[in-house]
N, C-alpha and C. Protein backbone atom coordinates (compact mmCIF):
# COMPACT_ATOMS: atom_id res chain seq x y z
N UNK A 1 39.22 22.42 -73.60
CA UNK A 1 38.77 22.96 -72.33
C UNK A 1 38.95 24.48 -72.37
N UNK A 2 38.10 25.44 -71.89
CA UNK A 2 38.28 26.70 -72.16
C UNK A 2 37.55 27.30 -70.85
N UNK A 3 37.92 27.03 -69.87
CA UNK A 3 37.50 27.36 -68.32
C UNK A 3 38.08 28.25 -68.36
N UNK A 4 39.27 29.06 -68.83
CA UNK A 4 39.66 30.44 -68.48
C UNK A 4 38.09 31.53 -69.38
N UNK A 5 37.33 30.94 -69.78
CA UNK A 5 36.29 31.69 -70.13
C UNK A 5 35.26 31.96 -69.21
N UNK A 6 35.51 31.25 -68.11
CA UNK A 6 34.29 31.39 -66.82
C UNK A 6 34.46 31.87 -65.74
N UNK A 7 35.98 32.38 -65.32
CA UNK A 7 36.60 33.17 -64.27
C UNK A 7 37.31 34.14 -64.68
N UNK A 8 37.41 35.02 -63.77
CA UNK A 8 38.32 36.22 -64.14
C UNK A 8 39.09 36.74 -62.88
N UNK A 9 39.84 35.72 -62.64
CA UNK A 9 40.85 35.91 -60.98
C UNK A 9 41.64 37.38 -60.62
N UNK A 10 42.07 37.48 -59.97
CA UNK A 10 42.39 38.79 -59.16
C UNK A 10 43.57 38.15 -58.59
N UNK A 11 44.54 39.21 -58.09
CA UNK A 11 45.86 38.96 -57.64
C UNK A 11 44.91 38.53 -55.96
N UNK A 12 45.62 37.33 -55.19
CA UNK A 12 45.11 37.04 -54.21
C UNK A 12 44.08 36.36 -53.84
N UNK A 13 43.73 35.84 -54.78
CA UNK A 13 42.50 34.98 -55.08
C UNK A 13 42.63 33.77 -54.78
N UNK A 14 41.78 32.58 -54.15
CA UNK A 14 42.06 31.66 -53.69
C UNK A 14 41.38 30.30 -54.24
N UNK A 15 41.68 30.17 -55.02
CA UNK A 15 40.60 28.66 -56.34
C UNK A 15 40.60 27.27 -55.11
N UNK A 16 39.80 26.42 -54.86
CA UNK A 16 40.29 25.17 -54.15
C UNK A 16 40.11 24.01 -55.20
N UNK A 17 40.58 23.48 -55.79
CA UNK A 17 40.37 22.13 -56.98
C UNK A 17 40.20 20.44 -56.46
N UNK A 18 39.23 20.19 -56.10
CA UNK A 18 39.06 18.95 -54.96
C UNK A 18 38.90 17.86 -56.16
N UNK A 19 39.62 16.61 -56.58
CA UNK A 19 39.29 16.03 -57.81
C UNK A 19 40.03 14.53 -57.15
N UNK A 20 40.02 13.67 -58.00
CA UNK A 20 40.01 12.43 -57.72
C UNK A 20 41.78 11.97 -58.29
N UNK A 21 42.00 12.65 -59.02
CA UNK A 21 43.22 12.34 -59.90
C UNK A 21 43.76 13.72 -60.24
N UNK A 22 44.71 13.97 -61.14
CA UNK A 22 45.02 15.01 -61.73
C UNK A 22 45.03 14.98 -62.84
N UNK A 23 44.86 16.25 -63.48
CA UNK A 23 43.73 16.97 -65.22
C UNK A 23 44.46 17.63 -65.49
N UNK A 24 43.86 17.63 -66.56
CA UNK A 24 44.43 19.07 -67.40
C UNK A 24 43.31 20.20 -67.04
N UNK A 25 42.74 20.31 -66.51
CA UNK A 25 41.58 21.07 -65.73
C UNK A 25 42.70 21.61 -64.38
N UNK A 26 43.69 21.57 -63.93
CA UNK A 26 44.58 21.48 -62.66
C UNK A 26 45.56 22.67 -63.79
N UNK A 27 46.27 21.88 -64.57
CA UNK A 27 47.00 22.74 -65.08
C UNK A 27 46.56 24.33 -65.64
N UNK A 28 45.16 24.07 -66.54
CA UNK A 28 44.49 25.29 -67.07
C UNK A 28 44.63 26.12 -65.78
N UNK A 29 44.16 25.54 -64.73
CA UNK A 29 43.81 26.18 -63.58
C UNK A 29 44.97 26.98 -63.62
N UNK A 30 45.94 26.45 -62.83
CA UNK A 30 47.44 26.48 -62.47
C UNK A 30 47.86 28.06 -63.26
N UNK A 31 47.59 27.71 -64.77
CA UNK A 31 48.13 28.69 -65.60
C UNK A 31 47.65 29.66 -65.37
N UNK A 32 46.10 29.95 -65.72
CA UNK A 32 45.56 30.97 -65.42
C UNK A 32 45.51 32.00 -64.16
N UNK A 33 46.01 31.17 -63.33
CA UNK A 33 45.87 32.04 -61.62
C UNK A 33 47.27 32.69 -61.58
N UNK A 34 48.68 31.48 -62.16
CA UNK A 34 49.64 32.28 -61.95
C UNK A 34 49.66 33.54 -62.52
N UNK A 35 48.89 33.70 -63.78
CA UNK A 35 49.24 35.31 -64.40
C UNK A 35 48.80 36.44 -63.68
N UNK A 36 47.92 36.31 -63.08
CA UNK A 36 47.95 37.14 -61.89
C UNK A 36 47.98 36.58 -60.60
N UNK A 37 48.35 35.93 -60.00
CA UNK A 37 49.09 35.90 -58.44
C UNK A 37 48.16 35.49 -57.46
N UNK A 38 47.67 34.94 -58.13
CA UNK A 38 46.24 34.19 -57.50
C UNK A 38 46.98 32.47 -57.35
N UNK A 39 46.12 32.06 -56.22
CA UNK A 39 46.44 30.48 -55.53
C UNK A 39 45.18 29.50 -56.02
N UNK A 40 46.25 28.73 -56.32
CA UNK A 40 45.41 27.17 -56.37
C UNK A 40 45.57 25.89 -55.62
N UNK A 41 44.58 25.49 -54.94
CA UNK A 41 45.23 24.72 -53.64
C UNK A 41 44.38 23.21 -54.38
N UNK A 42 45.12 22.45 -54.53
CA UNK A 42 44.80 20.81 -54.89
C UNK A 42 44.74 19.65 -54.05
N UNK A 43 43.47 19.21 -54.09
CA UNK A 43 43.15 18.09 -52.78
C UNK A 43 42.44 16.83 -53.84
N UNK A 44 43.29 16.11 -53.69
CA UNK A 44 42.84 14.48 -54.05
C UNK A 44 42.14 14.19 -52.60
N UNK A 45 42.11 14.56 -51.60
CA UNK A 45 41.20 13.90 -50.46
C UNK A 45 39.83 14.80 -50.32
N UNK A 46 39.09 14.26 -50.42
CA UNK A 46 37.61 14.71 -50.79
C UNK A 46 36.95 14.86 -49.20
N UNK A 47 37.73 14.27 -48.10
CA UNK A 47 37.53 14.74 -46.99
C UNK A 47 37.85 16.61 -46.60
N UNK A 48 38.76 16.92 -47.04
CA UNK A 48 38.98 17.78 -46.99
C UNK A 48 38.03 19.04 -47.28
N UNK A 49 37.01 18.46 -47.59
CA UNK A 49 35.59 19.16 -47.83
C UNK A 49 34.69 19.63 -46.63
N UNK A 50 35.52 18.78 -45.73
CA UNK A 50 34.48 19.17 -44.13
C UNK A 50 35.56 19.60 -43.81
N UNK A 51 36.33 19.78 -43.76
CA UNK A 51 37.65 20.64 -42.68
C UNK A 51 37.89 22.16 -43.79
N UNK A 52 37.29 22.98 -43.92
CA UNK A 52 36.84 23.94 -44.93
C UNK A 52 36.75 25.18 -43.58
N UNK A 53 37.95 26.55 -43.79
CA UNK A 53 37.41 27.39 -43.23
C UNK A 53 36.58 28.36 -43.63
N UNK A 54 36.23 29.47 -42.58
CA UNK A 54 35.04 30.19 -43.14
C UNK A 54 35.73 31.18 -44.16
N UNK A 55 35.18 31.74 -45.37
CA UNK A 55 35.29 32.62 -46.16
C UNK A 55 36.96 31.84 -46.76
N UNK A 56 37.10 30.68 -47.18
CA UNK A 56 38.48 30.62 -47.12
C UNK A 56 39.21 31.02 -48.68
N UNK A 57 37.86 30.64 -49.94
CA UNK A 57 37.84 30.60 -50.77
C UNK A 57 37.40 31.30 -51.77
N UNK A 58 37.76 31.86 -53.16
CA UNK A 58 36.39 32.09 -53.67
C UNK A 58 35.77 31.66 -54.73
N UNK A 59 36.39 30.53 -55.01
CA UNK A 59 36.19 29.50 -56.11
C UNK A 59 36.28 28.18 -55.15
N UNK A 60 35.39 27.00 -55.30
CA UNK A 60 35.65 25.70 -54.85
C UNK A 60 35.34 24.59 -55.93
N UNK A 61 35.81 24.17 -56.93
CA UNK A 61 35.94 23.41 -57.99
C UNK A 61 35.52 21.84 -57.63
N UNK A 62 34.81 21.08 -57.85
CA UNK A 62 34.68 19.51 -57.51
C UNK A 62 34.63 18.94 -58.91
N UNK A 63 35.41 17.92 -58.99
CA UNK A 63 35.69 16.96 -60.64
C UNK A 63 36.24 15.75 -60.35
N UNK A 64 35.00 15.20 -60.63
CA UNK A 64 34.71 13.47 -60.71
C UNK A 64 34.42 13.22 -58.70
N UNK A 65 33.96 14.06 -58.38
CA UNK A 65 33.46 14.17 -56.44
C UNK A 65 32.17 13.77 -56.21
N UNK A 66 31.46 15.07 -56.71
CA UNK A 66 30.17 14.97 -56.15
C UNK A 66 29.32 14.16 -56.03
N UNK A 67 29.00 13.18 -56.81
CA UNK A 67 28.17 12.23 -56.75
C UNK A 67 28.76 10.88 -55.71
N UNK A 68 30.66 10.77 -55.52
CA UNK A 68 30.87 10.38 -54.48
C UNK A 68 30.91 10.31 -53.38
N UNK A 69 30.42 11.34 -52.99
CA UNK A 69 30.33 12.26 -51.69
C UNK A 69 29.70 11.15 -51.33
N UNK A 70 29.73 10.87 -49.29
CA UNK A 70 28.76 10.67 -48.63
C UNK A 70 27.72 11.23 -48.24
N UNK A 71 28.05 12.44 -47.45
CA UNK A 71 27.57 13.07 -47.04
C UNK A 71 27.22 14.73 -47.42
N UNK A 72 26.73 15.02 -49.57
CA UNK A 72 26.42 16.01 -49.90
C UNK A 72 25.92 17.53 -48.98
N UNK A 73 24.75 17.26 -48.37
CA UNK A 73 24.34 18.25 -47.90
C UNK A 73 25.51 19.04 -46.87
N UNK A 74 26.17 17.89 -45.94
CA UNK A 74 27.06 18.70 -44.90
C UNK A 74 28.28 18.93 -46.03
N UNK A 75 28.66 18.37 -47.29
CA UNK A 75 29.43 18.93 -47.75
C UNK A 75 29.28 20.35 -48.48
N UNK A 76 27.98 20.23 -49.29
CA UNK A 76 27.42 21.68 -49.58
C UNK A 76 27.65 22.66 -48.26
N UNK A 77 27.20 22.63 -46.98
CA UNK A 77 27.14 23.44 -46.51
C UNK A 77 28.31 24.06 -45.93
N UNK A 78 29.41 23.04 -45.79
CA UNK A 78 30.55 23.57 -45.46
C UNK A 78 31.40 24.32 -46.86
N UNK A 79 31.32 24.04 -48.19
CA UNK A 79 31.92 24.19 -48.65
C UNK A 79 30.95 25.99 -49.04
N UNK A 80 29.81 26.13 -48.77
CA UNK A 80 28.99 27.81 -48.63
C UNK A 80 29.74 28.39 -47.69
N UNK A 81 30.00 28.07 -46.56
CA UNK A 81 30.63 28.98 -45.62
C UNK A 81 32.08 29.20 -45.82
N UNK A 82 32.53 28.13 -46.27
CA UNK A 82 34.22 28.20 -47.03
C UNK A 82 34.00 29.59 -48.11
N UNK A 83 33.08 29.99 -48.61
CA UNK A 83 33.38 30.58 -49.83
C UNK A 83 33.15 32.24 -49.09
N UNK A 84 33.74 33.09 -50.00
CA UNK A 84 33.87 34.67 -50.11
C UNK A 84 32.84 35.01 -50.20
N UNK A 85 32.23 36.13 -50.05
CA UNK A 85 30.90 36.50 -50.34
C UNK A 85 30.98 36.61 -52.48
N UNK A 86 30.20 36.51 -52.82
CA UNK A 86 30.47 36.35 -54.05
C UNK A 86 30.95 35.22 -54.63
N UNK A 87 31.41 34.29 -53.91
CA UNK A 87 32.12 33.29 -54.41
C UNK A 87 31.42 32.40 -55.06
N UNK A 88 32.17 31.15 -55.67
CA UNK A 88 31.53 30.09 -56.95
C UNK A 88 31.56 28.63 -56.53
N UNK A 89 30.98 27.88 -56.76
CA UNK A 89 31.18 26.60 -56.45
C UNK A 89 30.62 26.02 -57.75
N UNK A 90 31.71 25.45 -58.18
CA UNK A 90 31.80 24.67 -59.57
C UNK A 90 31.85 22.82 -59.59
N UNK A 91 30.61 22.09 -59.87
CA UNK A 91 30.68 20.79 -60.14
C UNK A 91 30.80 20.65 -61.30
N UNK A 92 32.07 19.31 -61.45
CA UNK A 92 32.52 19.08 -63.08
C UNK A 92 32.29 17.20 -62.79
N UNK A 93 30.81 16.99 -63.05
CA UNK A 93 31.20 15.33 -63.46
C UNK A 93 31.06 14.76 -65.12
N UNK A 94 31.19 13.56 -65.47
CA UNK A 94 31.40 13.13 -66.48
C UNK A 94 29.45 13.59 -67.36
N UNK A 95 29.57 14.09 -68.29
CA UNK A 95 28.60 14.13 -69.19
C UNK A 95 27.48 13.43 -68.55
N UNK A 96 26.43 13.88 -68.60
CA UNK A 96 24.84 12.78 -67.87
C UNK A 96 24.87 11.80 -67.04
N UNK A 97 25.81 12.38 -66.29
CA UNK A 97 25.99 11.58 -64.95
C UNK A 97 25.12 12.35 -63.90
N UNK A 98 25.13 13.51 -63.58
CA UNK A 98 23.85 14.48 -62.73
C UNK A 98 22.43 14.40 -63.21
N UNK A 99 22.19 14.51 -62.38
CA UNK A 99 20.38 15.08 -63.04
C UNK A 99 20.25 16.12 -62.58
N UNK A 100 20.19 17.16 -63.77
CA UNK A 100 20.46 18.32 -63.87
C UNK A 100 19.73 19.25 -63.35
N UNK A 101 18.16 18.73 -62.91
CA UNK A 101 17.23 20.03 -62.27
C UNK A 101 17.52 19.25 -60.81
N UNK A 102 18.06 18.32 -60.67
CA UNK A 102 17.61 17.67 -58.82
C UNK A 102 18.81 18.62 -58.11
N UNK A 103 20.27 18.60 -59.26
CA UNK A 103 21.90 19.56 -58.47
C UNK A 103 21.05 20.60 -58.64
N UNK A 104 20.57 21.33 -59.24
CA UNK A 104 20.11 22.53 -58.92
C UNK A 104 19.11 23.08 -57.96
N UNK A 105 18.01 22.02 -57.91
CA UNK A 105 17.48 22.35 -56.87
C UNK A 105 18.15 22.05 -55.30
N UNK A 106 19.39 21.21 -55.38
CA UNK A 106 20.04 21.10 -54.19
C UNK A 106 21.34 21.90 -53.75
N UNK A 107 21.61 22.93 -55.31
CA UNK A 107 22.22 23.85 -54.84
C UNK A 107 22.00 25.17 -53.93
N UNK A 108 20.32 25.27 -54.51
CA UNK A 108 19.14 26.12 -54.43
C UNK A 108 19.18 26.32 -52.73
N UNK A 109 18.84 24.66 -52.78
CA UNK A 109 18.22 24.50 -50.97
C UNK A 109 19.87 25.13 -50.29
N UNK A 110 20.50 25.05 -50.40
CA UNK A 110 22.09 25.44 -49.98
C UNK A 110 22.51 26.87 -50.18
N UNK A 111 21.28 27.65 -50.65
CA UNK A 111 21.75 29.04 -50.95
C UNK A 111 22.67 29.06 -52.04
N UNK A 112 23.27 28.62 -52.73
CA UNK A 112 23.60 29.12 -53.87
C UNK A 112 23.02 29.16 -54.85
N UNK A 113 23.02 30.21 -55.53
CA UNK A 113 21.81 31.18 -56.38
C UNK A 113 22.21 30.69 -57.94
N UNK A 114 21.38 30.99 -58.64
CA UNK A 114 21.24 30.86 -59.97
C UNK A 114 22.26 29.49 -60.59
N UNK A 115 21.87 28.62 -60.25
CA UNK A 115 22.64 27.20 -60.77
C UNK A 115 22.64 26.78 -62.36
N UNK A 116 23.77 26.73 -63.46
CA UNK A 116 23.38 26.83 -64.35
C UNK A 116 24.94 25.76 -64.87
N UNK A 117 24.33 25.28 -66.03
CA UNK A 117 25.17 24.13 -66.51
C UNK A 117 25.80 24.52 -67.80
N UNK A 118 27.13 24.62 -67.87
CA UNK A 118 27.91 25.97 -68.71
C UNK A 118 28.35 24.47 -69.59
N UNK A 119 28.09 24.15 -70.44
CA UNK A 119 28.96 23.50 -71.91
C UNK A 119 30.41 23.73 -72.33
N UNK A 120 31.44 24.11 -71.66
CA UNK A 120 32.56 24.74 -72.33
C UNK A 120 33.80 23.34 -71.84
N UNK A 121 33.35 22.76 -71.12
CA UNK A 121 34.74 21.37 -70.75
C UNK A 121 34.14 20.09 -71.65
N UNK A 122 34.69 19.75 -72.80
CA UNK A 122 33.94 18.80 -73.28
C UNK A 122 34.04 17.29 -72.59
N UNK A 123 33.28 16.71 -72.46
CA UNK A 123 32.62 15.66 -72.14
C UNK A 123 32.12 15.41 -70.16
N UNK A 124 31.65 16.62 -70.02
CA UNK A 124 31.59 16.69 -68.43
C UNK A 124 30.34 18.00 -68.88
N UNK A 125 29.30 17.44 -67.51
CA UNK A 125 28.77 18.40 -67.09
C UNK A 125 28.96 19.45 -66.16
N UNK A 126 29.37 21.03 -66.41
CA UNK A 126 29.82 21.98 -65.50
C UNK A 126 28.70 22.60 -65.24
N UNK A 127 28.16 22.57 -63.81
CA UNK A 127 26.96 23.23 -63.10
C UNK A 127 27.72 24.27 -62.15
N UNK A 128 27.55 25.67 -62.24
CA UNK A 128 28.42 26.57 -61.41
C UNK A 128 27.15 27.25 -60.28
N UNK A 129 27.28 27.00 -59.61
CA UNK A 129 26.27 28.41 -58.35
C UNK A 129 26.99 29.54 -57.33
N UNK A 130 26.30 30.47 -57.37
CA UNK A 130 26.80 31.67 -56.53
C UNK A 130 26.55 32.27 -55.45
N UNK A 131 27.33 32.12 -54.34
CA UNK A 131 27.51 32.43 -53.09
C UNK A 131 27.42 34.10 -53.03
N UNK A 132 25.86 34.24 -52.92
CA UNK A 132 25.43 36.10 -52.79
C UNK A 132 25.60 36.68 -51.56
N UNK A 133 26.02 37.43 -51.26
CA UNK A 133 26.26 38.61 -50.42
C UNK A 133 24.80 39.00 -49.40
N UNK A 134 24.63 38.94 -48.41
CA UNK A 134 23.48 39.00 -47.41
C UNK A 134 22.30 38.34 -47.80
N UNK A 135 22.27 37.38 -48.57
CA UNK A 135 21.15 35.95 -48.55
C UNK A 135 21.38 34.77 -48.01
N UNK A 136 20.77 34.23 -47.68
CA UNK A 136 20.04 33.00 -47.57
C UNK A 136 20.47 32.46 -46.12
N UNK A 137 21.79 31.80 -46.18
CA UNK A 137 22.56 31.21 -44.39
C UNK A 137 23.54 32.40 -44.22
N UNK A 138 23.64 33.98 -44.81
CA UNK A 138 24.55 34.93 -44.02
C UNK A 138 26.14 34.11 -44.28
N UNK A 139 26.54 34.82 -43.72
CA UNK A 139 27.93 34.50 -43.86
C UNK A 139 28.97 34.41 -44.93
């Protein structure tokens, strides 16, 4: 796993890791934020996806979620307004489990920009999109 290749955290930084169990994807995390003083907040409850404040985040991580979701779209949209301007929203499910142009075009419809499926966690598909600064729903 080599996810410290896809972020570059800041002292004060706020990662959210919403997952079903606990990884070694938790720990990488873990490690990497402590070196600079950055937070990682861990939720096995996938509810916790609608109780999301505004700007709370600027990373929101989902692994082994998304496709469990009930209710995707209100979770996309809460988890856009949860994020920083600039911020990331990262889906990690198991290898060809997504269909890879439909998450993108439903990241698309959600305002997050340029959706792209990064190869670096082996055996999982990582699709990351970006929460831009005065587009699409503001905020």
């Amino acid at each position: 796993m080599h996810i410290r290749e896809l972020f570059r955290p800041r002292p004060g930084n706020r990662y959210l890791l919403v997952c079903k169990q606990m990884s070694r994807l938790k720990d990488e995390l873990e490690s990497m934020l402590d070196e600079v003083e950055a937070e990682l907040i861990v939720s096995l409850d996938e509810q916790q996806l609608l109780r999301l404040k505004p700007r709370e985040y600027d990373v929101v991580l989902l692994q082994d979620v998304f496709l469990t979701l009930d209710d995707k779209q209100r979770a996309l949209k809460t988890i856009y307004t949860s994020l920083a301007n600039a911020g990331y929203i990262v889906l990690l499910e198991k290898k060809g489990a997504l269909v890879l142009e439909d998450t993108y075009e439903l990241l698309q419809h959600h305002e997050f920009r340029s959706p792209n499926n990064i190869d670096i966690v082996g055996g999982y598909d990582l699709i990351i999109g970006k929460k831009m600064h005065m587009w699409g729903a503001g905020l």
